[in-house]
Structure formats: structure tokens, C-alpha cells
N, C-alpha and C. Protein backbone atom coordinates (compact mmCIF):
# COMPACT_ATOMS: atom_id res chain seq x y z
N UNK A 1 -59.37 22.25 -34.36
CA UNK A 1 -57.94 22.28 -34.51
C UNK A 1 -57.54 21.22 -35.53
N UNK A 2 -56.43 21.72 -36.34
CA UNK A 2 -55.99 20.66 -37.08
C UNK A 2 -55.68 19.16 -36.61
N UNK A 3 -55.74 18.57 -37.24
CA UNK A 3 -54.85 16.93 -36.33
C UNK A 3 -53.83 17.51 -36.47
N UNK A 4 -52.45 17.06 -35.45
CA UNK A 4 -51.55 17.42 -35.28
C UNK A 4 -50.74 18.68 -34.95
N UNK A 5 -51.73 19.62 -34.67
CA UNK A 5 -51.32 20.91 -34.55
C UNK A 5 -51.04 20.83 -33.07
N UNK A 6 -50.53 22.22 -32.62
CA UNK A 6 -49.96 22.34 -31.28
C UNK A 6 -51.10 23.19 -31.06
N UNK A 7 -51.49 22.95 -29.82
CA UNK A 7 -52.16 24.09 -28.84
C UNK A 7 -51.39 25.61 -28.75
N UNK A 8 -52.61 26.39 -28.93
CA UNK A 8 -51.91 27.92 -28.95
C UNK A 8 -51.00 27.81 -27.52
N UNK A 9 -51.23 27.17 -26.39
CA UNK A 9 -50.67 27.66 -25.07
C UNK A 9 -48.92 26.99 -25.29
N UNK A 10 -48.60 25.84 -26.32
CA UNK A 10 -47.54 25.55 -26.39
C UNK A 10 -46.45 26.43 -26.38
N UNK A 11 -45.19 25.75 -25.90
CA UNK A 11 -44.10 26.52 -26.14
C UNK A 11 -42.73 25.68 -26.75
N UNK A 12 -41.48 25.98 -26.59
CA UNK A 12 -40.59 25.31 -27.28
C UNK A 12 -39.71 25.87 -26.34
N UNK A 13 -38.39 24.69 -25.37
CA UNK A 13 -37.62 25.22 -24.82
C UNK A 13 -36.25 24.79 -25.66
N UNK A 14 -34.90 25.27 -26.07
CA UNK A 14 -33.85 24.35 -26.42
C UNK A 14 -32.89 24.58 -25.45
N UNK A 15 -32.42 23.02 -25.55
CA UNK A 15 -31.36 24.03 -24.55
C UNK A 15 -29.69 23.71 -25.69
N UNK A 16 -28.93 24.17 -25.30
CA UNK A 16 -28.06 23.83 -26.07
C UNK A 16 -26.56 24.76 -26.92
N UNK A 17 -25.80 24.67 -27.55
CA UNK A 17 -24.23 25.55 -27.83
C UNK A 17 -24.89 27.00 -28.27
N UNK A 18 -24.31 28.00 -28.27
CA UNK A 18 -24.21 29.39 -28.65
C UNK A 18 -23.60 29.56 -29.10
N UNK A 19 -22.83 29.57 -30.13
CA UNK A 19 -21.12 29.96 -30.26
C UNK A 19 -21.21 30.80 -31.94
N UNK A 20 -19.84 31.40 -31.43
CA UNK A 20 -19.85 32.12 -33.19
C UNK A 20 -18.31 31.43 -33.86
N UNK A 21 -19.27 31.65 -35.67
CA UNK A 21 -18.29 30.92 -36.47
C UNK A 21 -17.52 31.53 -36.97
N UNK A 22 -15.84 31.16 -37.39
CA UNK A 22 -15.11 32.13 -37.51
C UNK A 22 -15.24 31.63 -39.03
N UNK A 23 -15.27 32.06 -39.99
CA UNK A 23 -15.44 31.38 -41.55
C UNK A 23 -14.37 31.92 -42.47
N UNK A 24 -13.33 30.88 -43.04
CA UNK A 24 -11.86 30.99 -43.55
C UNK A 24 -12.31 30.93 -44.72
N UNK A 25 -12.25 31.84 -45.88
CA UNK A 25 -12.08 31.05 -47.46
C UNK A 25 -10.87 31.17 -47.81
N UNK A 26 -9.90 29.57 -48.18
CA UNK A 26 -9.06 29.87 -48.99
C UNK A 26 -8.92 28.91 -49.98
N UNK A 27 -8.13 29.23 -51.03
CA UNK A 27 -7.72 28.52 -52.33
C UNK A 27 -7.83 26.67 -51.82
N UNK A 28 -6.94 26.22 -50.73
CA UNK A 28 -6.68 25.11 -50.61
C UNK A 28 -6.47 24.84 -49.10
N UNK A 29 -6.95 23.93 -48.23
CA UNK A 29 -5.96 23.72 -47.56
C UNK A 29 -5.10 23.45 -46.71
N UNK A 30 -4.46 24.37 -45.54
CA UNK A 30 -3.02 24.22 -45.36
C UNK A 30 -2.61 22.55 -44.86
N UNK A 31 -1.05 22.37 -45.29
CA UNK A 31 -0.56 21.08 -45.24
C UNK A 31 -0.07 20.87 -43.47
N UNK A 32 -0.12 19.74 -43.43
CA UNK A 32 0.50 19.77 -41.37
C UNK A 32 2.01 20.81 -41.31
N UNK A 33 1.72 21.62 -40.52
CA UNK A 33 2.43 22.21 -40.21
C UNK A 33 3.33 23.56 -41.23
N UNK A 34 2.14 23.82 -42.39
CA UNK A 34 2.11 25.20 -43.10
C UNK A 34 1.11 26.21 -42.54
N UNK A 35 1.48 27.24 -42.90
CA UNK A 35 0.61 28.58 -42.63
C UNK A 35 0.34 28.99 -44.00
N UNK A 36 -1.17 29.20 -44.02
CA UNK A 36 -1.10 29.89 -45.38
C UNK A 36 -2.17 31.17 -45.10
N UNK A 37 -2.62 32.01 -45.82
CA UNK A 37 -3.40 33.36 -45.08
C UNK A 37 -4.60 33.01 -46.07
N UNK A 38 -5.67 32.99 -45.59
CA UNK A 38 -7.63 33.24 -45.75
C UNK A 38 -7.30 34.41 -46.78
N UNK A 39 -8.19 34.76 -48.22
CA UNK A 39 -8.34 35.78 -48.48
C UNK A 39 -9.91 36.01 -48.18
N UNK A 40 -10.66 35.75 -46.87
CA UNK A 40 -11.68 36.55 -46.81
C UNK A 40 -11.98 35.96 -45.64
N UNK A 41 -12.59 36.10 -44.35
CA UNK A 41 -13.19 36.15 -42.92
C UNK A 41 -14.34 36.26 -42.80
N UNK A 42 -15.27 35.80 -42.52
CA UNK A 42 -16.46 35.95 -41.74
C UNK A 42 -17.31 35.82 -40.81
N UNK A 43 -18.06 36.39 -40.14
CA UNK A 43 -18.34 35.74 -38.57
C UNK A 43 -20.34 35.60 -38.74
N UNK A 44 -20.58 34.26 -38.13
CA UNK A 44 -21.64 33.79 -38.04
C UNK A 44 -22.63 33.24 -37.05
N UNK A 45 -22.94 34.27 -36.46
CA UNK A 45 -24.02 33.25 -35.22
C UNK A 45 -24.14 31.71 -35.40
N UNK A 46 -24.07 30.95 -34.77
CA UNK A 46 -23.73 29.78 -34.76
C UNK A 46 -24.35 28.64 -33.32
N UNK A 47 -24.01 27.74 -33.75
CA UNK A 47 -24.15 26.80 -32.47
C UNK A 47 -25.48 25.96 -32.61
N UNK A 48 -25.03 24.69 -32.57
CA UNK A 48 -26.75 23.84 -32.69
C UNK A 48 -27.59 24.07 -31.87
N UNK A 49 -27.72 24.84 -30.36
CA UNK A 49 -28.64 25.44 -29.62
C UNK A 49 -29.15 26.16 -30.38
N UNK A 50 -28.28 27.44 -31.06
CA UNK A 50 -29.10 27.92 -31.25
C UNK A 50 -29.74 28.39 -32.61
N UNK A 51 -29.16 27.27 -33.70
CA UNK A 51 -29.84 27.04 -34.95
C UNK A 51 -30.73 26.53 -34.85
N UNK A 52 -30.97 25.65 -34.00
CA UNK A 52 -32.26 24.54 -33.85
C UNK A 52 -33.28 25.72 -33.26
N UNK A 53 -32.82 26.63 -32.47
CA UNK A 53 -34.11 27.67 -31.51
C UNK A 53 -34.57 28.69 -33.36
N UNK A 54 -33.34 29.05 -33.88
CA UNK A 54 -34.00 29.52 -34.79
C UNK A 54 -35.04 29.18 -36.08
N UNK A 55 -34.72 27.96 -36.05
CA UNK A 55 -35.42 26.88 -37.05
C UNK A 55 -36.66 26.80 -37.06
N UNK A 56 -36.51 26.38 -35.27
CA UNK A 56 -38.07 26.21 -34.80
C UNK A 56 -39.00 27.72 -35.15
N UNK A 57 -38.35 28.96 -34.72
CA UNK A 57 -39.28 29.56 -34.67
C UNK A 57 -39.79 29.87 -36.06
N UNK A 58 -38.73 29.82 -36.81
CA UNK A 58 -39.30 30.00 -38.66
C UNK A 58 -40.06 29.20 -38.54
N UNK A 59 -40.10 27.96 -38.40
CA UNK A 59 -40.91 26.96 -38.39
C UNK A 59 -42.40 27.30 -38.26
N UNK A 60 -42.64 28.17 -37.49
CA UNK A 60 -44.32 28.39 -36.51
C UNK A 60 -44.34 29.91 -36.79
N UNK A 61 -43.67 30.26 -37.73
CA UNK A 61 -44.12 31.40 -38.29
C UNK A 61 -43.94 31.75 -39.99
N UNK A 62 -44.79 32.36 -40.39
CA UNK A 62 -45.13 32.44 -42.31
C UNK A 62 -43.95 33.39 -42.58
N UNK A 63 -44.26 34.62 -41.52
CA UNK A 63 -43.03 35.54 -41.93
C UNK A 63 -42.32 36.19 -41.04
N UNK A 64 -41.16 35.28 -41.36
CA UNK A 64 -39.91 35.41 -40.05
C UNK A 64 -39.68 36.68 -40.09
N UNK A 65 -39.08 37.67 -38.88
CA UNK A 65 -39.18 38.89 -39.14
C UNK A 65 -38.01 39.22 -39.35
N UNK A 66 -36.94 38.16 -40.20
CA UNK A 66 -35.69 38.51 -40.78
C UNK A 66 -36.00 39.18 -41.96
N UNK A 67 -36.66 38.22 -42.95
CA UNK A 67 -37.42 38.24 -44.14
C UNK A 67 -38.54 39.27 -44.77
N UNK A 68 -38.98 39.79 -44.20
CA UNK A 68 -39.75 41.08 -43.56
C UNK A 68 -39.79 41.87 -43.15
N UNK A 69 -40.62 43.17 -43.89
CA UNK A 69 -40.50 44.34 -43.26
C UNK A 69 -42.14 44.77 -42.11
N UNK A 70 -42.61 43.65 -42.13
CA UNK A 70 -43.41 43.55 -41.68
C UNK A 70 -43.62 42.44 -40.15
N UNK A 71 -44.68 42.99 -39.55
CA UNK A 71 -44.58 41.97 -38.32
C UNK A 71 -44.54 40.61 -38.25
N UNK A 72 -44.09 40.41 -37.85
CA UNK A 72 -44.00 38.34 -37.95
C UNK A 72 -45.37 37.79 -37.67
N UNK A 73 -46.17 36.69 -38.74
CA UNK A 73 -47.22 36.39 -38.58
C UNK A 73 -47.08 34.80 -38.31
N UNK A 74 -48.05 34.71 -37.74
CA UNK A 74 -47.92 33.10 -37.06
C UNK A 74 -48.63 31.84 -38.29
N UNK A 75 -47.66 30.63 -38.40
CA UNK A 75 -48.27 29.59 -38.82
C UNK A 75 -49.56 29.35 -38.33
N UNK A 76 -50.47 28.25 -39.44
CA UNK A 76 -51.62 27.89 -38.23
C UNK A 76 -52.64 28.81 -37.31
N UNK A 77 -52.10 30.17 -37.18
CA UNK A 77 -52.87 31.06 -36.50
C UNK A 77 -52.42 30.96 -34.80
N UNK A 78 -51.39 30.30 -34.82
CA UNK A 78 -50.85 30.01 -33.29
C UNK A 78 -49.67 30.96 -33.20
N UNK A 79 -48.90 31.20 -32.03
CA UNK A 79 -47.91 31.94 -32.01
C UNK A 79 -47.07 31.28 -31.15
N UNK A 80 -46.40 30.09 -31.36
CA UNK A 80 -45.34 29.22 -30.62
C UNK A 80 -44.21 30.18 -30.39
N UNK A 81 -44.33 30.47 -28.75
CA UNK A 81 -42.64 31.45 -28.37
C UNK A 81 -41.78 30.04 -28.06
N UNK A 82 -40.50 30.38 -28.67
CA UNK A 82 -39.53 29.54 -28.39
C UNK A 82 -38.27 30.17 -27.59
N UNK A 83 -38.06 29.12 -26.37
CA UNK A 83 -36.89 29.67 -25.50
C UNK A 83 -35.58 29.17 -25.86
N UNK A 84 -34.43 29.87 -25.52
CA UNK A 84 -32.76 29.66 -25.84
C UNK A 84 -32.49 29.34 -24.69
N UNK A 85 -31.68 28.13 -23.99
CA UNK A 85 -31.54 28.32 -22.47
C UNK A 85 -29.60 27.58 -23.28
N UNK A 86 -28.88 28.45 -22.84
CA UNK A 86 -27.10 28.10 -22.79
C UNK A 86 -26.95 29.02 -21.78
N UNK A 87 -25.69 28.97 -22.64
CA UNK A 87 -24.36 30.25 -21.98
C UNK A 87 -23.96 31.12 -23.36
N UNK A 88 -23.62 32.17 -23.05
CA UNK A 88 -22.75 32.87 -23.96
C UNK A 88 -21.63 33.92 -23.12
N UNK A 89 -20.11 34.04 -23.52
CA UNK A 89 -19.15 34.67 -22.89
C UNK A 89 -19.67 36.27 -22.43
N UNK A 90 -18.77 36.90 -21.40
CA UNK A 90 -18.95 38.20 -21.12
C UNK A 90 -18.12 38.93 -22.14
N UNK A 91 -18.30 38.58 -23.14
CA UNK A 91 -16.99 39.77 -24.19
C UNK A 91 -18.03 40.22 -25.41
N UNK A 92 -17.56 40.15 -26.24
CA UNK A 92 -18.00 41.36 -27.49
C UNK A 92 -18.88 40.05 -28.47
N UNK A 93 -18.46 38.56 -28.41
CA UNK A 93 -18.72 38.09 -29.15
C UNK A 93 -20.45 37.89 -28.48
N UNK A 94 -20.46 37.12 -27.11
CA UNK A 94 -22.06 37.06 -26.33
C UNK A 94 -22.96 37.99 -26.42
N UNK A 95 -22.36 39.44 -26.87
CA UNK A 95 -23.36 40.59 -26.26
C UNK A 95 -23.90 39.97 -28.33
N UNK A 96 -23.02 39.78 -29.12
CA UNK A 96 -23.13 39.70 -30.51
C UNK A 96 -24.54 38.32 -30.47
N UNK A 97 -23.95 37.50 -30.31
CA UNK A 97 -24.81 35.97 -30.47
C UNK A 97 -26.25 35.94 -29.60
N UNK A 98 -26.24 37.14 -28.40
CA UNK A 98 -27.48 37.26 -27.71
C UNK A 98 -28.68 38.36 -28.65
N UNK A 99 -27.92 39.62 -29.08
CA UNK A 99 -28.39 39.76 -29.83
C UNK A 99 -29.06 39.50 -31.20
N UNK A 100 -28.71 38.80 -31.81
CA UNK A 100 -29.59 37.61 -32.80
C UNK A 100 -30.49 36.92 -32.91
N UNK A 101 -29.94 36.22 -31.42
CA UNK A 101 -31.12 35.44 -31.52
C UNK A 101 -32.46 36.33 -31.03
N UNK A 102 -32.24 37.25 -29.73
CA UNK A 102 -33.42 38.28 -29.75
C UNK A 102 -33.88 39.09 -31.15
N UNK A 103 -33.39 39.44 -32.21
CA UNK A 103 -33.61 40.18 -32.89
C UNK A 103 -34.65 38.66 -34.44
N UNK A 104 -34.19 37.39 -34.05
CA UNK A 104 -34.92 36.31 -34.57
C UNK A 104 -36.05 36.45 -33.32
N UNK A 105 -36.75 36.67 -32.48
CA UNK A 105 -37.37 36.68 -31.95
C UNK A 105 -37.48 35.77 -30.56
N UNK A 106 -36.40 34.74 -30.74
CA UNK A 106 -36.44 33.84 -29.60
C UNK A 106 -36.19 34.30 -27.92
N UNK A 107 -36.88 33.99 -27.25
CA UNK A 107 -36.82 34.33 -25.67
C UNK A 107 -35.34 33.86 -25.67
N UNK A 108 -34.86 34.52 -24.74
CA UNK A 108 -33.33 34.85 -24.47
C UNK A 108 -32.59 35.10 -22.64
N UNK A 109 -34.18 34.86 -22.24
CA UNK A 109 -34.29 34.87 -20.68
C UNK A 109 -33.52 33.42 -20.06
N UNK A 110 -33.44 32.19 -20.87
CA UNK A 110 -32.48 30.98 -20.67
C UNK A 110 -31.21 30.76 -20.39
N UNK A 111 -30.86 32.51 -21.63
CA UNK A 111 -29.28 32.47 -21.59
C UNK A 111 -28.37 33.01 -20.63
N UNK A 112 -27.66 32.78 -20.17
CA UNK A 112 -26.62 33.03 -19.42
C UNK A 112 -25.43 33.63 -19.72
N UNK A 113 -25.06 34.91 -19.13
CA UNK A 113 -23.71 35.15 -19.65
C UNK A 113 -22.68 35.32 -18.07
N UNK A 114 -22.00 34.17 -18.89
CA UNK A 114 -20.80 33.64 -17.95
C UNK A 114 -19.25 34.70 -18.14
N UNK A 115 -18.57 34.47 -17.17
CA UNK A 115 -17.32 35.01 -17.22
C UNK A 115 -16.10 34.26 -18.15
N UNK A 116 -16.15 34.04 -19.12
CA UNK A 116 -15.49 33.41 -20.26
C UNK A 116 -15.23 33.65 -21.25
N UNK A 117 -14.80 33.06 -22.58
CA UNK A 117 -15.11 33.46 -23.68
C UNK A 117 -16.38 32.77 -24.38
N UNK A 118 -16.68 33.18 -25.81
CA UNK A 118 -18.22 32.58 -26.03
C UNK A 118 -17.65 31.10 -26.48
N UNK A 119 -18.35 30.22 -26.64
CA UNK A 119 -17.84 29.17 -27.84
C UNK A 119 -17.86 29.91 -29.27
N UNK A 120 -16.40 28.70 -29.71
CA UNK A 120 -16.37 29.84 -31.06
C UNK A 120 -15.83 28.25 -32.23
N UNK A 121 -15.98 28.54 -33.23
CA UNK A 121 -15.93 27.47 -34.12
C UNK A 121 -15.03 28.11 -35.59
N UNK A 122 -13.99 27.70 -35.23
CA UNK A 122 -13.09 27.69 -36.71
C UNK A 122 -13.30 27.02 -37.87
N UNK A 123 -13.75 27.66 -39.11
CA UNK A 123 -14.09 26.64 -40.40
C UNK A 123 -13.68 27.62 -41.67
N UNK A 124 -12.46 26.47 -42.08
CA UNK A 124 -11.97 26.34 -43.62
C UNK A 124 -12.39 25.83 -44.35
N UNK A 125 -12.99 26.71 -45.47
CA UNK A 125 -13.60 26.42 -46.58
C UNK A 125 -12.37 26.32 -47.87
N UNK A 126 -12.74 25.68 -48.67
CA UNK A 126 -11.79 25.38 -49.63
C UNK A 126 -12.77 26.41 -50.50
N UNK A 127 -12.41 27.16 -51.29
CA UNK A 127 -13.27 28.06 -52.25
C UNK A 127 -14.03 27.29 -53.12
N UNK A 128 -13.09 26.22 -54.00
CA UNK A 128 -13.70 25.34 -54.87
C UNK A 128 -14.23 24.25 -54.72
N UNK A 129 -14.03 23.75 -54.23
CA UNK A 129 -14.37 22.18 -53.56
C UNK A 129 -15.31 22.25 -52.63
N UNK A 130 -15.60 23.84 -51.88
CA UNK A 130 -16.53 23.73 -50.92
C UNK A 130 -16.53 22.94 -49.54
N UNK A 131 -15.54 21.75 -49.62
CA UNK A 131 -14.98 20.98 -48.30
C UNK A 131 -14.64 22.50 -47.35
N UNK A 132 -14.91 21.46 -45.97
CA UNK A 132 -14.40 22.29 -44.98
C UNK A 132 -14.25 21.43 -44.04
N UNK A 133 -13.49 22.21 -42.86
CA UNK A 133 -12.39 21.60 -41.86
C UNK A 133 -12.91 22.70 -40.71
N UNK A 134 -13.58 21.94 -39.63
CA UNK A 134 -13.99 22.88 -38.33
C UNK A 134 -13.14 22.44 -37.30
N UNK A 135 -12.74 23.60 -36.18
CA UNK A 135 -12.66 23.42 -34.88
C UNK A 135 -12.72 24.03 -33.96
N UNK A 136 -13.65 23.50 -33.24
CA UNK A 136 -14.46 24.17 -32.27
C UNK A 136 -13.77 23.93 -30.65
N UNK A 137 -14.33 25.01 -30.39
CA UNK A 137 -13.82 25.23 -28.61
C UNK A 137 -15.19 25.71 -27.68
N UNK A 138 -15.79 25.28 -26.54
CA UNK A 138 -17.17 25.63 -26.25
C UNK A 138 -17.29 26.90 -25.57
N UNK A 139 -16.22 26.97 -25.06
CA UNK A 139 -16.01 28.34 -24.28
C UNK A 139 -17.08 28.39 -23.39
N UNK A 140 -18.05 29.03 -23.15
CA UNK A 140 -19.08 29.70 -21.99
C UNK A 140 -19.89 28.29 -21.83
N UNK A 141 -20.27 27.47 -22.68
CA UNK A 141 -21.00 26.32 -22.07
C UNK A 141 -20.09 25.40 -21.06
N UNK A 142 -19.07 25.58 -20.86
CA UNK A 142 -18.78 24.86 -20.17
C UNK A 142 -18.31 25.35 -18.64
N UNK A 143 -19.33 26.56 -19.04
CA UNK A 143 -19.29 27.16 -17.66
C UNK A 143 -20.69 27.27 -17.37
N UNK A 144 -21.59 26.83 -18.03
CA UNK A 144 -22.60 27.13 -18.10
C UNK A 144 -23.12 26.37 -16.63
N UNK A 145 -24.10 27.06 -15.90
CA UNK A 145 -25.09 26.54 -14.83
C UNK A 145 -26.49 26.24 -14.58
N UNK A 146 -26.75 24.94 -15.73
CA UNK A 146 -27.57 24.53 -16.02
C UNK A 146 -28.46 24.57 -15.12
């Protein structure tokens, strides 16, 4: 075995947020207490639970099976399964954020879906400047039953 390598029997648990990002592009902006309208929306699996679960598993594998039309092959010759253990809401957004991360390959047997909404994270992007302005609400983790 390499120095430093993990034993094939290893695993990876995270535990940690689920949430989806709501993603604003606009020109500038808004001032306290203006409204101004996004010309574009986007929504993003999200949450440091479960970026970190996806990271890892790219991590311990050559070819993520995002990237690929082919089966996912293991770093090292090992096959590190990595687990998701949160919450995600009972609505449209959880059935969304559970699916992902299963379809990245991560065990999904951790997660929990609670009677809530999911956590969800608001972020204004300035188009040019690239600055942005988040705010987040946790929604289902804080129903979560660890």
C-alpha cells in the first residue's frame, strides 16, 4: 500500500447543511430599502454538507460519473463510499437536492426528510464585479434528528 493511502475497507461519513441556492444576477445591488428585478435565476444544489460529501467523493475517484460517460473508476484502486447524513425538506426542493447527491454517487441513507422546507440560500451576484451578498435560512436542519 502506498504510505498514506486509505485502506480499501475505509469509508467517509459527513454530516452536515443540504440546502439549495437561489442565484440572482443583477447589474448592481439593491440600495436599503429598493427593489430592483434579477435579469436571470438559478438554482444550485448547495450546502457545505453536502459540497464537502461531493468533493470527497471526486476526490477517491479518477472519473466522477458527472464527467463521464463511463463508469466511475476509483483513485488508488480503492473505492471510498462516502455517506451524506442531514435533513432535507418534504417539498419539491429535498426530493431535488437528494437526488444529486445520489446521482454524484454519495450514500444518501443519512439523509432525512423532515416535514419542512429544505434550507435554501439567497445569493446576489453583481454581474460585473462578481461580489455577492447571501442569505441563508436552514430550513430542514433544524429539524433535523441527529
Amino acid at each position: 500500500m502506498v504510505k498514506g493511502a486509505m485502506a480499501s475497507n475505509s469509508i467517509v461519513a459527513v454530516v452536515g447543511e443540504i440546502n439549495m441556492d437561489l442565484v440572482f444576477e443583477k447589474e448592481r445591488s439593491p440600495e436599503r430599502n429598493e427593489s430592483l428585478g434579477a435579469f436571470s435565476l438559478s438554482y444550485h444544489p448547495s450546502g457545505r454538507g453536502a459540497k464537502t460529501a461531493t468533493a470527497l467523493y471526486r476526490a477517491s475517484h479518477t472519473k466522477p460519473v458527472e464527467y463521464s460517460n463511463e463508469e466511475s473508476t476509483t483513485a488508488n484502486g480503492y473505492d471510498i463510499p462516502v455517506f451524506m447524513n442531514g435533513a432535507v425538506g418534504d417539498e419539491h426542493f429535498g426530493t431535488q437536492l437528494k437526488a444529486k447527491l445520489k446521482m454524484q454517487n454519495i450514500d444518501i441513507s443519512g439523509v432525512q426528510t423532515v416535514k419542512a422546507n429544505s434550507g435554501i440560500c439567497t445569493v446576489i451576484v453583481e454581474t460585473f464585479t462578481r461580489e455577492s451578498w447571501n442569505l441563508g435560512y436552514p430550513g430542514a436542519a433544524l429539524k433535523w434528528d441527529a
